[in-house]
C-alpha atoms as a PDB file:
ATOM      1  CA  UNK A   1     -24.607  -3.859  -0.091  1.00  0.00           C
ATOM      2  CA  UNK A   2     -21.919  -5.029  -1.875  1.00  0.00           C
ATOM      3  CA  UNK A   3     -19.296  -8.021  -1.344  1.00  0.00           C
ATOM      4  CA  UNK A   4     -15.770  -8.068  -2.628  1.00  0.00           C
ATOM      5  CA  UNK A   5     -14.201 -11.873  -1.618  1.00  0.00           C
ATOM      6  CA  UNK A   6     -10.569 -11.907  -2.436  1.00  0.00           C
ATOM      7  CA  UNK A   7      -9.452 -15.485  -2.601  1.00  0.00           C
ATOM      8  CA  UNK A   8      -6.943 -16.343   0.138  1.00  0.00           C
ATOM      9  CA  UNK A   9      -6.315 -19.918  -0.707  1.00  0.00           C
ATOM     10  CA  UNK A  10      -3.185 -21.546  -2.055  1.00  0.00           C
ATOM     11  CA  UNK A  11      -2.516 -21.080  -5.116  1.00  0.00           C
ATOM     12  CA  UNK A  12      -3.868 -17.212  -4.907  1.00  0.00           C
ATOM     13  CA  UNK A  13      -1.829 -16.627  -1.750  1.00  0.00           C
ATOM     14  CA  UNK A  14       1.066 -17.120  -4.018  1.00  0.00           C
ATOM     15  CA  UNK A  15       0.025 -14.558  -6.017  1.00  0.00           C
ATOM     16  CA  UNK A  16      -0.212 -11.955  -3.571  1.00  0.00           C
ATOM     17  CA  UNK A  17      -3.797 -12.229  -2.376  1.00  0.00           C
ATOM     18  CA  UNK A  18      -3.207 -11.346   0.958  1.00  0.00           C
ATOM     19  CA  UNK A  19      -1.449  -8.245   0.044  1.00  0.00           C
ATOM     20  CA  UNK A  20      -4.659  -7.469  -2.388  1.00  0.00           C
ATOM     21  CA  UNK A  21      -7.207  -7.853   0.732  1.00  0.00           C
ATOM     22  CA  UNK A  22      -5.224  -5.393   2.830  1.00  0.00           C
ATOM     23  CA  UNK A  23      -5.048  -3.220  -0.119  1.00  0.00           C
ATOM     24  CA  UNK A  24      -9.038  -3.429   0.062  1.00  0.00           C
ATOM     25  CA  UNK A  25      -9.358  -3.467   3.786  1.00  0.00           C
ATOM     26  CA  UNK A  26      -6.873  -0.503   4.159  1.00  0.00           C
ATOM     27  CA  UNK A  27      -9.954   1.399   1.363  1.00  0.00           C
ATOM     28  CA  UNK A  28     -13.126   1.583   3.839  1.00  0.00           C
ATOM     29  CA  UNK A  29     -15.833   1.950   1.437  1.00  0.00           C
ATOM     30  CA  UNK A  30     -19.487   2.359   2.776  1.00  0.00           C
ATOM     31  CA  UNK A  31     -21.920  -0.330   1.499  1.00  0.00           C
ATOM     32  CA  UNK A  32     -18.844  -2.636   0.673  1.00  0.00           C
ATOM     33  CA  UNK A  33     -17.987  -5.006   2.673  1.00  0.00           C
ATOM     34  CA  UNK A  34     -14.566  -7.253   2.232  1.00  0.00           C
ATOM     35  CA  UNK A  35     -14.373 -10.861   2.635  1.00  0.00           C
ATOM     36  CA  UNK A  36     -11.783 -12.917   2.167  1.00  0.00           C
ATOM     37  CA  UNK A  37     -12.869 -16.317   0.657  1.00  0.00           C
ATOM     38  CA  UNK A  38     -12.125 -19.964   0.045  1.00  0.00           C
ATOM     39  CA  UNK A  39     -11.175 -20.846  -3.398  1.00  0.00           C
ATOM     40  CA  UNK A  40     -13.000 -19.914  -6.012  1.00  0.00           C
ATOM     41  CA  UNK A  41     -11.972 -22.064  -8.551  1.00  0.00           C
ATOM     42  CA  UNK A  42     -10.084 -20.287 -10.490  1.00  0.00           C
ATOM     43  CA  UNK A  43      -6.717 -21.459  -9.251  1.00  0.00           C
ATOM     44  CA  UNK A  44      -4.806 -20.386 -12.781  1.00  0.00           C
ATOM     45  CA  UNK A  45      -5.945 -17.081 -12.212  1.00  0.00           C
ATOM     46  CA  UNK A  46      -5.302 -15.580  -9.343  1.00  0.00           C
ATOM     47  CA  UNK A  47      -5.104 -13.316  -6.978  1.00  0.00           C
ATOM     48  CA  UNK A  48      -8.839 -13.499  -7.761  1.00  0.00           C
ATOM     49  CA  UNK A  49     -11.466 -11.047  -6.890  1.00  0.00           C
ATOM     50  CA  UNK A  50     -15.286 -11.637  -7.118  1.00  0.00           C
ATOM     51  CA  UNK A  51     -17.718  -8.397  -6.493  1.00  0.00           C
ATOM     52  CA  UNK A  52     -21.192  -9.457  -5.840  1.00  0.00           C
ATOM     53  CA  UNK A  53     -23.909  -8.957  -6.490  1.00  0.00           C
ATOM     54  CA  UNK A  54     -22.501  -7.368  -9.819  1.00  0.00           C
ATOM     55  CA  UNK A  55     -20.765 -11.091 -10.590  1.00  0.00           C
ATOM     56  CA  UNK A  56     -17.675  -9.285 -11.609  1.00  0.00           C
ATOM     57  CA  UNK A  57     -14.496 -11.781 -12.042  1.00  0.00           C
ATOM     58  CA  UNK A  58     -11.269 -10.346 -11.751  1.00  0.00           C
ATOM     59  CA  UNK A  59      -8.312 -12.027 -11.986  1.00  0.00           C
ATOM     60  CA  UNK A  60      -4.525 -11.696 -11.722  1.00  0.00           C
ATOM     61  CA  UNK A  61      -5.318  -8.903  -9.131  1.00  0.00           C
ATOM     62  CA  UNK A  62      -2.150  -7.012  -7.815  1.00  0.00           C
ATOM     63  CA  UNK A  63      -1.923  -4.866  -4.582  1.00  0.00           C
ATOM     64  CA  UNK A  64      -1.296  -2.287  -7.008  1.00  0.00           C
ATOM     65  CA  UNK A  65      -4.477  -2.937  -9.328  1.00  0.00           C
ATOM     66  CA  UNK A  66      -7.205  -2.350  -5.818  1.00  0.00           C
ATOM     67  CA  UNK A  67      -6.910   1.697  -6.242  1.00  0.00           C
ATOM     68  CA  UNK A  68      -8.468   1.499  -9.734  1.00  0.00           C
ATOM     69  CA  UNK A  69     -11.234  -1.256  -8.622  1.00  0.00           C
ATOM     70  CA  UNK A  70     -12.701   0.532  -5.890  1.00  0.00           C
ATOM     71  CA  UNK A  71     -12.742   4.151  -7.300  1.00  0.00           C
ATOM     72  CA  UNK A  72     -13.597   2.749 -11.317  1.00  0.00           C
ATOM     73  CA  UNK A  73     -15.919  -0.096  -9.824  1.00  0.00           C
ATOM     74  CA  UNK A  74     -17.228  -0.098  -6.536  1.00  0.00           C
ATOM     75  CA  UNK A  75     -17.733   3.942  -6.407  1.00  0.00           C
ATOM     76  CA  UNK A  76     -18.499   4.999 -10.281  1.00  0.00           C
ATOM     77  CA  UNK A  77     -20.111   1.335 -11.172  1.00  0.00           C
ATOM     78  CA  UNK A  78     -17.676   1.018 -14.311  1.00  0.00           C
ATOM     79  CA  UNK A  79     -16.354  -2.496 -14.022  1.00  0.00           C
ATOM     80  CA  UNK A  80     -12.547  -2.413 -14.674  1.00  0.00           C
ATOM     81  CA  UNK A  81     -12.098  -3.968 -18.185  1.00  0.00           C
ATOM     82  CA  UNK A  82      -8.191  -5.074 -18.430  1.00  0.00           C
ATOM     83  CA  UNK A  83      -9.098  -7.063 -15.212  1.00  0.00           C
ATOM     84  CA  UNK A  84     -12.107  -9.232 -15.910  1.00  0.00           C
ATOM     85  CA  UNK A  85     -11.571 -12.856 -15.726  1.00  0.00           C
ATOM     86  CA  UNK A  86     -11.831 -13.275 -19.853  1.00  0.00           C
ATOM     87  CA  UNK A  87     -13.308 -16.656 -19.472  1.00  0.00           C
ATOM     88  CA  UNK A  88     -16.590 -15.438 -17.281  1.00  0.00           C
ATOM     89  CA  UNK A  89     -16.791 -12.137 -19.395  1.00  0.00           C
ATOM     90  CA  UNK A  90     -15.703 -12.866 -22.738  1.00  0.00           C
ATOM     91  CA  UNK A  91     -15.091  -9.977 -24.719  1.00  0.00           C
END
């Protein structure tokens, strides 16, 4: 099963991160289940998006941006490139 934590704390909040878990929540996916996290640590970042066990980062996540994760990522396996936190998966 998969995990998607979406970051809820402070400084992601102000970057939408609430918005970006009901954007997730509102996409039922079977074998994926949503959390939403603590901080992750990547405060300058955010909203910020983990998928485990794949250890995909992705950062700067917008409501807008959860479409393209779950149908490129979490049901064809293709981890989105342009949102991969550049620091964990340096290109």
């Amino acid at each position: 099963m998969k995990q998607v934590y979406v970051c809820q704390h402070v400084n992601c909040l102000r970057n939408r991160s609430e918005e970006v878990l009901q954007a997730f929540q509102a996409c039922p996916i079977p074998d994926v289940e949503v959390i939403a996290s603590v901080c992750q640590g990547q405060c300058n970042m955010g909203a910020t998006v983990r998928v485990l066990p794949d250890n995909i980062w992705y950062c700067r996540v917008k409501p807008e941006d959860v479409a393209e994760i779950v149908q490129e990522h979490l049901k064809e396996g293709e981890p989105v490139d342009r949102l991969l936190h550049p620091r964990i998966h340096p290109r």
